[in-house]
PDB file of N, CA and C in Angstrom:
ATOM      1  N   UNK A   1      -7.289  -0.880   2.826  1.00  0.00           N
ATOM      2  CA  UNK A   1      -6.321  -0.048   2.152  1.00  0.00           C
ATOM      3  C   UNK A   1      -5.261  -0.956   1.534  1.00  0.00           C
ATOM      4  N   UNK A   2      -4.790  -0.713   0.379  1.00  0.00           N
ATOM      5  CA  UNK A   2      -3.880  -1.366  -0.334  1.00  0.00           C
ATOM      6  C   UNK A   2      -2.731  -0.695  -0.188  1.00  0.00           C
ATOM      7  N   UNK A   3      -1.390  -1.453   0.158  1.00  0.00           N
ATOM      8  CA  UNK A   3      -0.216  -1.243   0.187  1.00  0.00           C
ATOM      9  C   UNK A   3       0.742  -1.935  -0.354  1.00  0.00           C
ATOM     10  N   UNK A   4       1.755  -1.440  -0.763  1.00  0.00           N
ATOM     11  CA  UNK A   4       2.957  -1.899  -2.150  1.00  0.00           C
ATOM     12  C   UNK A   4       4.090  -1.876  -0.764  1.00  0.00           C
ATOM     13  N   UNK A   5       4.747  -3.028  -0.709  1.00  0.00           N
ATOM     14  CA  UNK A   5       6.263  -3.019   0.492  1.00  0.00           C
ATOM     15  C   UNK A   5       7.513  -2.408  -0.999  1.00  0.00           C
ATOM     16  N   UNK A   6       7.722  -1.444   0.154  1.00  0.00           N
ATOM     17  CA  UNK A   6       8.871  -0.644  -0.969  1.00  0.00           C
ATOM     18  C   UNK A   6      10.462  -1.814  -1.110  1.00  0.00           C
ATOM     19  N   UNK A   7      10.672  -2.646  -0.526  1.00  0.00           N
ATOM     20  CA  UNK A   7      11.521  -3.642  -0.770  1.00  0.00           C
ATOM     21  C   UNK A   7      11.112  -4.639  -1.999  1.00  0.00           C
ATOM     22  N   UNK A   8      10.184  -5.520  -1.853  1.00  0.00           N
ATOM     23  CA  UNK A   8       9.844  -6.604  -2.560  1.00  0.00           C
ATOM     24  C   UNK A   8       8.529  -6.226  -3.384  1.00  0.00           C
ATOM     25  N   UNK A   9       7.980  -4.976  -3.214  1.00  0.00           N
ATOM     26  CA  UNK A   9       6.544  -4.747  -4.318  1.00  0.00           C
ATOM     27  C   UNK A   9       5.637  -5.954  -4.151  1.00  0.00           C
ATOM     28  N   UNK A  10       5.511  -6.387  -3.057  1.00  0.00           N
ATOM     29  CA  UNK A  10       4.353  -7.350  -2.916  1.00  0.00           C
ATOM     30  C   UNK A  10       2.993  -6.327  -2.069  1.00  0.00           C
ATOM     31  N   UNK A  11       2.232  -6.379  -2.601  1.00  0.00           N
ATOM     32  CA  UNK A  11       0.724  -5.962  -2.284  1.00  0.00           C
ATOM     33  C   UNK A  11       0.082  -6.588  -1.373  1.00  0.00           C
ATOM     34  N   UNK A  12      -0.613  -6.322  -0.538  1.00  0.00           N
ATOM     35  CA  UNK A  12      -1.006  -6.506   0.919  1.00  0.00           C
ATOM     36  C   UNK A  12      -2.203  -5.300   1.131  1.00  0.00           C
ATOM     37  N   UNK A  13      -3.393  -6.317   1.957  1.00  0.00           N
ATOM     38  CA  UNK A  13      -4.061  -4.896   2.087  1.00  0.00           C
ATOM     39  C   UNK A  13      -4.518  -4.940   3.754  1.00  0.00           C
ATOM     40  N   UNK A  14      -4.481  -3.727   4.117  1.00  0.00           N
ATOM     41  CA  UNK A  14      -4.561  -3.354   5.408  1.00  0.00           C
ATOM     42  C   UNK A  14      -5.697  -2.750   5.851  1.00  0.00           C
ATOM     43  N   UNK A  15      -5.910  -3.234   7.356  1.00  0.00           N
ATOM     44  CA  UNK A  15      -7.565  -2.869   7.652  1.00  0.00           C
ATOM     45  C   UNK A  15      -7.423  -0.982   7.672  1.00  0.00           C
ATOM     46  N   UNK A  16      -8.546  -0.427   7.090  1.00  0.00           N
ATOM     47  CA  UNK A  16      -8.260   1.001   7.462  1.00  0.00           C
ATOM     48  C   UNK A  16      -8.573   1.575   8.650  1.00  0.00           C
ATOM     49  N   UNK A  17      -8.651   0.413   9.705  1.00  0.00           N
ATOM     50  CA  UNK A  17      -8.876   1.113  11.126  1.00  0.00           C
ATOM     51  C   UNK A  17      -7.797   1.089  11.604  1.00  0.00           C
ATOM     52  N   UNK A  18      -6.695   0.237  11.398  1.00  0.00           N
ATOM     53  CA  UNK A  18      -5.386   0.247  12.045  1.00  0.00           C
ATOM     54  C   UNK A  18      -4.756   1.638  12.302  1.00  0.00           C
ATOM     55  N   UNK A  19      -3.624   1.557  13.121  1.00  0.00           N
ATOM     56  CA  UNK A  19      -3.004   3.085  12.871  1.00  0.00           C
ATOM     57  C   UNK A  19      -1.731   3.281  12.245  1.00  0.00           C
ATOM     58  N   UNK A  20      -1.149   1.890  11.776  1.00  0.00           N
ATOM     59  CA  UNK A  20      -0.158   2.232  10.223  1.00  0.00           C
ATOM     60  C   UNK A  20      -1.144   2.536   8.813  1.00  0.00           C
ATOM     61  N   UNK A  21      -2.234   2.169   8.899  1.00  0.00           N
ATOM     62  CA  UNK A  21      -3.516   2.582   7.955  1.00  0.00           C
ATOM     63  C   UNK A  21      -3.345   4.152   8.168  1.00  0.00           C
ATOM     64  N   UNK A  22      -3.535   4.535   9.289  1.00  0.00           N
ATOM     65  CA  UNK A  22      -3.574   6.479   9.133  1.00  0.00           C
ATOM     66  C   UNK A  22      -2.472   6.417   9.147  1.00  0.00           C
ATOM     67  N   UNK A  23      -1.400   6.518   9.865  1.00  0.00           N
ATOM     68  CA  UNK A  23      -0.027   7.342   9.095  1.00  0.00           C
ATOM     69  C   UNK A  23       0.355   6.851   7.782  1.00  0.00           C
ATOM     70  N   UNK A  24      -0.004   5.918   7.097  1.00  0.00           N
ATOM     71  CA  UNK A  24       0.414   6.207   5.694  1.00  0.00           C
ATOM     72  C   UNK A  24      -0.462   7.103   4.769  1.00  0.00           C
ATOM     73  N   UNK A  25      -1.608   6.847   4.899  1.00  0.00           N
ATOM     74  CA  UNK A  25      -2.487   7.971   4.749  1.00  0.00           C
ATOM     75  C   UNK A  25      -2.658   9.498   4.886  1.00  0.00           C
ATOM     76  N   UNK A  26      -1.791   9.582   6.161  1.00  0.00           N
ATOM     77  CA  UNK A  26      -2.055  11.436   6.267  1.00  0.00           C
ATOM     78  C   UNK A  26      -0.428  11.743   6.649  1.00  0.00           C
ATOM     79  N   UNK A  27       0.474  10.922   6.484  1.00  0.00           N
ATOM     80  CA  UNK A  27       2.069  11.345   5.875  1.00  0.00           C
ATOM     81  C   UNK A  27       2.273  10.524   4.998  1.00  0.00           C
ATOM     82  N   UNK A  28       2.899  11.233   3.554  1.00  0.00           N
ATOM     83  CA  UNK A  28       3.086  10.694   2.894  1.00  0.00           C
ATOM     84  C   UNK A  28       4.431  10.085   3.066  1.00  0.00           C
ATOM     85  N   UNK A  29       5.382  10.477   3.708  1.00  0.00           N
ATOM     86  CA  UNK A  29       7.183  10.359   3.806  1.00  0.00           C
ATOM     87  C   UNK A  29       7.095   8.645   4.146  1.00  0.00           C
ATOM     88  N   UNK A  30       6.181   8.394   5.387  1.00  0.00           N
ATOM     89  CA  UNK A  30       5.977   6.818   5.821  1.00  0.00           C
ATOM     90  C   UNK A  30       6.129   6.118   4.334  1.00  0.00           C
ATOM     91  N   UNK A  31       6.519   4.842   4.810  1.00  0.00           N
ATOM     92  CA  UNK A  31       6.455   4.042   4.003  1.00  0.00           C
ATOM     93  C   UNK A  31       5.925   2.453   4.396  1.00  0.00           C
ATOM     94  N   UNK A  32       5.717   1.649   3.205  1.00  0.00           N
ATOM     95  CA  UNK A  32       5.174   0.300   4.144  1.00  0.00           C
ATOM     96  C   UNK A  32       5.945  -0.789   3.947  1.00  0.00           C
ATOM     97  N   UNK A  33       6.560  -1.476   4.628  1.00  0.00           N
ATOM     98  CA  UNK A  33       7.271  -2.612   4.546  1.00  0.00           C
ATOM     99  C   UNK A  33       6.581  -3.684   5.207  1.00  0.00           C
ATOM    100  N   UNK A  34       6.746  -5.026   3.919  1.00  0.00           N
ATOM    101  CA  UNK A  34       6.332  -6.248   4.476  1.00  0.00           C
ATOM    102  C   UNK A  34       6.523  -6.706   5.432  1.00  0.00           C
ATOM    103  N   UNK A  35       5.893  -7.775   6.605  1.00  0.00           N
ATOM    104  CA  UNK A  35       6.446  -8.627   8.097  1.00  0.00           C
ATOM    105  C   UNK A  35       7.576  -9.412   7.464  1.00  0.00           C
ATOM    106  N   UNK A  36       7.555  -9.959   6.117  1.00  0.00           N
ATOM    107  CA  UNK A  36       8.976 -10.574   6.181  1.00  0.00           C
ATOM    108  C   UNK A  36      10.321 -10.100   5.439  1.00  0.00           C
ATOM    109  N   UNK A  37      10.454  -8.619   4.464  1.00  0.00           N
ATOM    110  CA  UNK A  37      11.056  -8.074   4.707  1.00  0.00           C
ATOM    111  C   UNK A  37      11.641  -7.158   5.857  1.00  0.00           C
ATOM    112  N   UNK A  38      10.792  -6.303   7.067  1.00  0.00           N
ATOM    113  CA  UNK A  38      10.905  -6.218   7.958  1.00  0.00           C
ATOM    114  C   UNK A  38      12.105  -7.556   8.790  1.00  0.00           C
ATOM    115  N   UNK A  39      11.611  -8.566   9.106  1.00  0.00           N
ATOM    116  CA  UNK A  39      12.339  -9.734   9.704  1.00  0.00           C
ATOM    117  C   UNK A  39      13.972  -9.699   8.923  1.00  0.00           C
ATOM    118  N   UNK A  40      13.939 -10.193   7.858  1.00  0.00           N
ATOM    119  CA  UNK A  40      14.990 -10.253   7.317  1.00  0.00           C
ATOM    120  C   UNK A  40      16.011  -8.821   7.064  1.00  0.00           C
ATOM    121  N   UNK A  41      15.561  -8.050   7.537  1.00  0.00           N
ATOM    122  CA  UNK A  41      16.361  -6.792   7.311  1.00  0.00           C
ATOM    123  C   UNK A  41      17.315  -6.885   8.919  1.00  0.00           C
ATOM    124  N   UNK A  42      15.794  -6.966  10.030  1.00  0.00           N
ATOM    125  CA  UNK A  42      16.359  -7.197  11.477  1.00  0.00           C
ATOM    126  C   UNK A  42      17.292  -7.992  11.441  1.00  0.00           C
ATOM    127  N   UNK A  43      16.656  -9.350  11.190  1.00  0.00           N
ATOM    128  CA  UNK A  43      17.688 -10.531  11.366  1.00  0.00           C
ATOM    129  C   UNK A  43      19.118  -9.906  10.874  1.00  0.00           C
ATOM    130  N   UNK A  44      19.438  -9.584   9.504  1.00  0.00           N
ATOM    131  CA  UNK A  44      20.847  -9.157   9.190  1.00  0.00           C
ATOM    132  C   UNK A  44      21.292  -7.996   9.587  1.00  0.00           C
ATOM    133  N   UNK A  45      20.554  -7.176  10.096  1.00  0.00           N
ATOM    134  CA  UNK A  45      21.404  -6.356  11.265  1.00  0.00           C
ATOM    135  C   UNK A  45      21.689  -6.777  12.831  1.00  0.00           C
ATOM    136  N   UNK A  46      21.165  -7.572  13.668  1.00  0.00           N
ATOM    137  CA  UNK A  46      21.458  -7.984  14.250  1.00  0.00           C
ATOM    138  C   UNK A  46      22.575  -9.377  14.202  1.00  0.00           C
ATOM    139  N   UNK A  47      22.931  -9.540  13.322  1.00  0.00           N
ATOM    140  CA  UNK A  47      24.152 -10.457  12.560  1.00  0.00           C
ATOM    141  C   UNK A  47      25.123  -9.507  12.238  1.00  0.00           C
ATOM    142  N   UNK A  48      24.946  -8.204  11.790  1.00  0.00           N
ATOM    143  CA  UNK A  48      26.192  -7.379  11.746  1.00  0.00           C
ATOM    144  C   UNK A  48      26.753  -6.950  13.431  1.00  0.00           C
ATOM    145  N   UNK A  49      25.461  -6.708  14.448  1.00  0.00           N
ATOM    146  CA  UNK A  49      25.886  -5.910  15.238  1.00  0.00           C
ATOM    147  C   UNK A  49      26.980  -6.932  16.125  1.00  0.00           C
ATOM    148  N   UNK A  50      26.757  -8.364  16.021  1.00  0.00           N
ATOM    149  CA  UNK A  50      27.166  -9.434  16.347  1.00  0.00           C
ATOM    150  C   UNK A  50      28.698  -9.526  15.788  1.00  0.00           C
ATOM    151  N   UNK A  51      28.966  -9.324  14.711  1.00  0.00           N
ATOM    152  CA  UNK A  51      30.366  -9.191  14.175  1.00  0.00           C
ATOM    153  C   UNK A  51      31.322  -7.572  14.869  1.00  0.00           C
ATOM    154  N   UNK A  52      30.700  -6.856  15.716  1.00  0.00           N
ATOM    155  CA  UNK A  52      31.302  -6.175  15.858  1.00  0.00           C
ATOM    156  C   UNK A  52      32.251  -4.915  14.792  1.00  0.00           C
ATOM    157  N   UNK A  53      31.747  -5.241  13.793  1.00  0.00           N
ATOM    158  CA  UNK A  53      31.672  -4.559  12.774  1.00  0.00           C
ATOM    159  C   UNK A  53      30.692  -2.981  12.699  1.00  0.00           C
ATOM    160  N   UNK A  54      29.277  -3.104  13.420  1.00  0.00           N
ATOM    161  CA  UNK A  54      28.647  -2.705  12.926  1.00  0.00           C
ATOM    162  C   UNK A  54      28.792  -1.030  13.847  1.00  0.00           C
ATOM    163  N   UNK A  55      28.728   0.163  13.381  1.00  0.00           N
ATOM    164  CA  UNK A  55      28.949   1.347  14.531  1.00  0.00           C
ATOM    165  C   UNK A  55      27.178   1.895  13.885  1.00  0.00           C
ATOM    166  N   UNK A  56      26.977   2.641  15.288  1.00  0.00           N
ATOM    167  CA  UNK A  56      25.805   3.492  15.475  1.00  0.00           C
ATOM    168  C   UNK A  56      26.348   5.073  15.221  1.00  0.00           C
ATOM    169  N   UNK A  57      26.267   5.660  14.269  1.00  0.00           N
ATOM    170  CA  UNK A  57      26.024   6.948  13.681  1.00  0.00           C
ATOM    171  C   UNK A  57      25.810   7.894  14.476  1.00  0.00           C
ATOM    172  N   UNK A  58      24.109   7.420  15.304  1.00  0.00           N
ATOM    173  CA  UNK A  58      23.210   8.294  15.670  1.00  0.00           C
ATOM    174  C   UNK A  58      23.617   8.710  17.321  1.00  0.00           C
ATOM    175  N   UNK A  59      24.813   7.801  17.599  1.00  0.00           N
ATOM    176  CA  UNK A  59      25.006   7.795  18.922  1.00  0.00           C
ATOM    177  C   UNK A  59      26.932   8.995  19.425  1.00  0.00           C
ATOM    178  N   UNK A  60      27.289   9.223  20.600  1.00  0.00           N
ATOM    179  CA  UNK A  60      28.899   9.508  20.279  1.00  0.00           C
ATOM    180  C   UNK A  60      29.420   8.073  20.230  1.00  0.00           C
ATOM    181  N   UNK A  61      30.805   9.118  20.102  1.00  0.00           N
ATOM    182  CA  UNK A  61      31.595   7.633  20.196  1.00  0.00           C
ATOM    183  C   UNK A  61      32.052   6.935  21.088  1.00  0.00           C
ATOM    184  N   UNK A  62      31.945   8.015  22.271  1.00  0.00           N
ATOM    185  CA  UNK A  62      32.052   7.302  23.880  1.00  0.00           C
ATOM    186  C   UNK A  62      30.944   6.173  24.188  1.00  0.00           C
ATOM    187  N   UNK A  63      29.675   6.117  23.628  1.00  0.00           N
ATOM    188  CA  UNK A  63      28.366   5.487  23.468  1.00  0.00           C
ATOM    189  C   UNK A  63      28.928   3.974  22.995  1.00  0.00           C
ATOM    190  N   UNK A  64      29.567   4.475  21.612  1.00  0.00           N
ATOM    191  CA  UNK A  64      30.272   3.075  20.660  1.00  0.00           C
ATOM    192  C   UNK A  64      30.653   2.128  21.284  1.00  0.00           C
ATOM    193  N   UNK A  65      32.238   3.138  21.945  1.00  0.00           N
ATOM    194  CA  UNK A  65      33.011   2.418  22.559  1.00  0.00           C
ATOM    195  C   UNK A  65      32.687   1.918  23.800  1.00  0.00           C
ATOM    196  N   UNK A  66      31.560   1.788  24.476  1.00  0.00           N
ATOM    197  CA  UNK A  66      30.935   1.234  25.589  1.00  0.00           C
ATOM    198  C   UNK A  66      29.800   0.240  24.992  1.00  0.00           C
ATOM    199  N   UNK A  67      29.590   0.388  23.926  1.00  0.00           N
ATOM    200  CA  UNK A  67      28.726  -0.967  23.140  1.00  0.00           C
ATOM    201  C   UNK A  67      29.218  -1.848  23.129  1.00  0.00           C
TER     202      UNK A  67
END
């Protein structure tokens, strides 16, 4: 299966037995991101969370403020 990384548009093709092979396949919403966009996205969020800068949304703020 051929896949486009929605960051960098580099093409990559994936075995179709895998199982990111079926969920991109039978949901379309998934998306596929490269191993080294993936990395570099981590890496600079874990460099924000490090500055203490960075707050979690998904969490309260009692959660935050105990981060």
């Amino acid at each position: 299966m051929r896949v486009k990384c929605v960051i960098c548009d580099t093409i990559n093709n994936l075995d179709d037995d895998l199982p990111l092979a079926k969920k991109l396949r039978n949901r379309p919403i998934h998306t596929y991101m490269c191993d080294i966009c993936h990395d570099r996205i981590k890496d600079n969020t874990l460099a924000r969370i490090e500055t203490g800068n960075f707050r979690f949304y998904r969490t309260s703020p009692q959660m935050d403020k105990d981060f």
